[in-house]
C-alpha atoms as a PDB file:
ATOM      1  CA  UNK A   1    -131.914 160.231-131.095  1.00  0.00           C
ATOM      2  CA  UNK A   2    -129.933 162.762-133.186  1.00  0.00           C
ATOM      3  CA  UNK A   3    -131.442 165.938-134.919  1.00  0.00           C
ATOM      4  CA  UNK A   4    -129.782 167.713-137.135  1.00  0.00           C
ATOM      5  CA  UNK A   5    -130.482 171.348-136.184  1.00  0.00           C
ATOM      6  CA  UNK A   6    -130.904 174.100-138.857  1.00  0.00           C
ATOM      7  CA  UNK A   7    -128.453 177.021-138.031  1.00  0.00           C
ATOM      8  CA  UNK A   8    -128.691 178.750-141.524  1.00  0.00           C
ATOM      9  CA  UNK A   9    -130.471 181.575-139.805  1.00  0.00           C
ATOM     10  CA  UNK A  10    -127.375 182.835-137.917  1.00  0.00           C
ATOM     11  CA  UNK A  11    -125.072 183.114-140.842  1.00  0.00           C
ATOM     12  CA  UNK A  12    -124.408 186.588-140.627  1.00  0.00           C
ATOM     13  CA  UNK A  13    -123.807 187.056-144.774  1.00  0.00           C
ATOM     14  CA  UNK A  14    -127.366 185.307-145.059  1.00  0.00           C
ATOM     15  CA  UNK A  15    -129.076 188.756-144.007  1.00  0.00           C
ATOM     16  CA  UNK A  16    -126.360 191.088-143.047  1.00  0.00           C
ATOM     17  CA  UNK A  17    -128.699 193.940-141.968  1.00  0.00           C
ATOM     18  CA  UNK A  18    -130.806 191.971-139.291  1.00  0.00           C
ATOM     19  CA  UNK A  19    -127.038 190.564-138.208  1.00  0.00           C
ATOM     20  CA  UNK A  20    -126.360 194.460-137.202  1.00  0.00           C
ATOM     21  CA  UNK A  21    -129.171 194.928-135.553  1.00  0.00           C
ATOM     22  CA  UNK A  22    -129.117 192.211-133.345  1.00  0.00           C
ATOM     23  CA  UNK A  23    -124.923 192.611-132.890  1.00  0.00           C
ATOM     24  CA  UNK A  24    -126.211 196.585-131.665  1.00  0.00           C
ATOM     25  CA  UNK A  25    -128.838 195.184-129.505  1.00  0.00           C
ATOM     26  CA  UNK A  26    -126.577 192.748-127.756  1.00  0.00           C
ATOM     27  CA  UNK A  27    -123.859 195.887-127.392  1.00  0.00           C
ATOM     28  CA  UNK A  28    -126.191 198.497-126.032  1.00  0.00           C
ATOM     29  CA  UNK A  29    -127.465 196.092-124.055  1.00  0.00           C
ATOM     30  CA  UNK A  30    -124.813 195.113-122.317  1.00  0.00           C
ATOM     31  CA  UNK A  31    -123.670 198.452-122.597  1.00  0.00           C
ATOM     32  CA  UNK A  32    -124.546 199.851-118.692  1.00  0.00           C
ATOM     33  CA  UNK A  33    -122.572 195.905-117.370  1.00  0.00           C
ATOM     34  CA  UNK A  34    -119.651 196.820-118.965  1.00  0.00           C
ATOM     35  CA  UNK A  35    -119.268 200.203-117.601  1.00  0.00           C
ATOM     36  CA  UNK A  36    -120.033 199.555-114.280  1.00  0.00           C
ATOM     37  CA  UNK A  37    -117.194 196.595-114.246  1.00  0.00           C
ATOM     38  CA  UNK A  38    -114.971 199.260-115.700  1.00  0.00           C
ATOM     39  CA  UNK A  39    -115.516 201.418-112.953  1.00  0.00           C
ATOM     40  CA  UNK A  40    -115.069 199.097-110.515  1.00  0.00           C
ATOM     41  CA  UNK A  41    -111.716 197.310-111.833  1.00  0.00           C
ATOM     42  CA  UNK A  42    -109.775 199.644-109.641  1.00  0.00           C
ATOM     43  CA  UNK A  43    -107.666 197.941-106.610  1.00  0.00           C
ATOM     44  CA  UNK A  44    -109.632 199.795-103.709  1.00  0.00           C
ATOM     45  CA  UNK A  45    -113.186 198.973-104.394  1.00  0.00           C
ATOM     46  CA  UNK A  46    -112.245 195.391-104.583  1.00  0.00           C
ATOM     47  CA  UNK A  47    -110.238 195.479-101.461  1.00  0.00           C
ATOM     48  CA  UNK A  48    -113.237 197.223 -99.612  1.00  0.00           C
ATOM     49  CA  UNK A  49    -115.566 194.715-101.051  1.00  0.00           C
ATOM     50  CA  UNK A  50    -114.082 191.794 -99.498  1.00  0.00           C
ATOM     51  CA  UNK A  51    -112.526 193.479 -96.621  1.00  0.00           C
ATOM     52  CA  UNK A  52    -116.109 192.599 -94.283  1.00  0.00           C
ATOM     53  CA  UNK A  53    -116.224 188.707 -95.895  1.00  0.00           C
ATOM     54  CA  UNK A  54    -112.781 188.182 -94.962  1.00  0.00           C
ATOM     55  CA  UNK A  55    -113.013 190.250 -91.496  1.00  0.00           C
ATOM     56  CA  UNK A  56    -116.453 187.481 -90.489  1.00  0.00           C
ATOM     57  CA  UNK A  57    -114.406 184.244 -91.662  1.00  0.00           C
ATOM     58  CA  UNK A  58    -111.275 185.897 -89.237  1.00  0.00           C
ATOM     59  CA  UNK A  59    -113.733 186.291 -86.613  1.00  0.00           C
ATOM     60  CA  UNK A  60    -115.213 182.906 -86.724  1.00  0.00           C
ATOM     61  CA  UNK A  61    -111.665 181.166 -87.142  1.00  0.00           C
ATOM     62  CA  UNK A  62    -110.707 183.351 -83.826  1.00  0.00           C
ATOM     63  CA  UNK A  63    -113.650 182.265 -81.890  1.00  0.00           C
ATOM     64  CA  UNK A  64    -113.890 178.685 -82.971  1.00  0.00           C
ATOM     65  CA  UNK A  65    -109.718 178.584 -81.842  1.00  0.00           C
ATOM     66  CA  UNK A  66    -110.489 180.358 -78.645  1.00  0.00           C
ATOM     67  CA  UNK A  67    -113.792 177.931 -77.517  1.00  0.00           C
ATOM     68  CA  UNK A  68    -111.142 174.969 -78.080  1.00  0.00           C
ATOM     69  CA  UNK A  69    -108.498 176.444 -76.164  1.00  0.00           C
ATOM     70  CA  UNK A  70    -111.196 176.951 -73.682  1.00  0.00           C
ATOM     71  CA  UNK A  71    -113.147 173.600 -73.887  1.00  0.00           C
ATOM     72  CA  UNK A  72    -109.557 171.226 -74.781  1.00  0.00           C
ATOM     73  CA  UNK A  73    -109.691 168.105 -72.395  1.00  0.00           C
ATOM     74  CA  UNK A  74    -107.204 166.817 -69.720  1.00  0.00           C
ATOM     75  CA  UNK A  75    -107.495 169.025 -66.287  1.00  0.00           C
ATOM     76  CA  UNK A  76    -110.645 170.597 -66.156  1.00  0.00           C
ATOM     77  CA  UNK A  77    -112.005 174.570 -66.515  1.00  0.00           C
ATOM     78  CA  UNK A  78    -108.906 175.957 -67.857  1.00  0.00           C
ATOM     79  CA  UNK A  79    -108.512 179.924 -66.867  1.00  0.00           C
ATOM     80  CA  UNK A  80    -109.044 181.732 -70.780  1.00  0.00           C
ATOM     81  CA  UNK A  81    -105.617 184.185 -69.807  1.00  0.00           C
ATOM     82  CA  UNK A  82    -103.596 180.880 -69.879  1.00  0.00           C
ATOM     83  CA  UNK A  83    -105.287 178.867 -72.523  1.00  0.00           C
ATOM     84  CA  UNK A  84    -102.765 179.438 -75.659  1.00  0.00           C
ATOM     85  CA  UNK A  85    -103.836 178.928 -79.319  1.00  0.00           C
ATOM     86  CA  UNK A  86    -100.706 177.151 -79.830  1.00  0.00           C
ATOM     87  CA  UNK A  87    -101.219 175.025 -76.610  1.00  0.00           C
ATOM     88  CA  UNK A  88    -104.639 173.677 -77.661  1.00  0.00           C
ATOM     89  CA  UNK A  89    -103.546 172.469 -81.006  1.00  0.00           C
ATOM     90  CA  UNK A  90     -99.682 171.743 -80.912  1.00  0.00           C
ATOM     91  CA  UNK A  91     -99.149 168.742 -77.870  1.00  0.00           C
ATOM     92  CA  UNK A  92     -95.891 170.638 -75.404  1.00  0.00           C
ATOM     93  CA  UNK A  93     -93.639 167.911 -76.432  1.00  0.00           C
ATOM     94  CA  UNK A  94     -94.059 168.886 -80.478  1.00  0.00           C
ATOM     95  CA  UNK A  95     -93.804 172.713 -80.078  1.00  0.00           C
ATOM     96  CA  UNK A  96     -90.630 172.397 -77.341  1.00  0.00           C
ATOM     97  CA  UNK A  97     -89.055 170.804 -80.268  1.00  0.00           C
ATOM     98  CA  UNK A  98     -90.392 173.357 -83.088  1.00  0.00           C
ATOM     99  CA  UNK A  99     -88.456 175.807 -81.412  1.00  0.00           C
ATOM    100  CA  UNK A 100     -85.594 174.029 -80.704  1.00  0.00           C
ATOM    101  CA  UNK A 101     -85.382 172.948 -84.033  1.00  0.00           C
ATOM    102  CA  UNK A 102     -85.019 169.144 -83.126  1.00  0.00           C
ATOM    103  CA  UNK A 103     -85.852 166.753 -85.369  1.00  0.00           C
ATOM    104  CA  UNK A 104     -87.563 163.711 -82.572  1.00  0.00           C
ATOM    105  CA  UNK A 105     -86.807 160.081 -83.348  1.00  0.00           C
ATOM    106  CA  UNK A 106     -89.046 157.729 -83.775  1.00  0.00           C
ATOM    107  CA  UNK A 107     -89.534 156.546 -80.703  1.00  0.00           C
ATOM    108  CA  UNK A 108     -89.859 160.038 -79.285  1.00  0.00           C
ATOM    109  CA  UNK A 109     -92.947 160.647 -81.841  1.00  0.00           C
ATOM    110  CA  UNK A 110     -94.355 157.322 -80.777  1.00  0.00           C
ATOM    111  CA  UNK A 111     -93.966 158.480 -76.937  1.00  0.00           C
ATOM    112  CA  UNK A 112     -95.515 161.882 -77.934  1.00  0.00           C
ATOM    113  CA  UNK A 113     -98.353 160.587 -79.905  1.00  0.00           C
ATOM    114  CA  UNK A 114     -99.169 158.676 -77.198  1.00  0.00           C
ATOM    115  CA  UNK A 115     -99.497 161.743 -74.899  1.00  0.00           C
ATOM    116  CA  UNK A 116    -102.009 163.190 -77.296  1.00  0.00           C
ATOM    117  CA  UNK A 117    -105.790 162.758 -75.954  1.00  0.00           C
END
């Protein structure tokens, strides 16, 4: 069910003096807000406040890379000065031909998908 709503009370020409007061109670209200965000609008206090969020997500990405470099299957306990970022997530067939620039056939990325466990 529809109402229709009376909103005659916020015409501000209805009763222009209690529109002032409650446009300067809204102001100096917000008043402290606004200059705290205008002190802090400057480049290096937003840089330092998500410098420790971002350092904790790098962290976690690092570790959570490392334990499945660590932990990847096919061979066993593999020593953690060997295990490579690069060779836990990229097969050796795909990153041999990253940097060699090669672009594989088909075949080849059947062969190589094959490969992956």
């Amino acid at each position: 069910m529809e109402r229709d709503h009376d909103v005659r009370g916020l015409d501000p020409d209805r009763n222009p003096a209690r529109w002032e007061r409650v446009v300067g109670t809204i102001i100096s209200a917000a008043a402290p807000e606004l200059v705290r965000r205008r002190k802090s609008a400057d480049l290096p206090e937003l840089v330092l406040r998500w410098a420790r969020p971002a350092l904790a997500t790098a962290a976690t990405v690092a570790l959570l890379i490392s334990t499945a470099a660590v932990l990847r299957p096919g061979g066993g306990a593999v020593n953690v000065a060997e295990a490579s970022v690069a060779g836990a997530l990229v097969p050796e067939s795909y990153a041999a031909w990253l940097v060699a620039g090669y672009e594989p056939t088909v075949t080849e990325l059947v062969v190589a998908l094959e490969e992956v466990p």
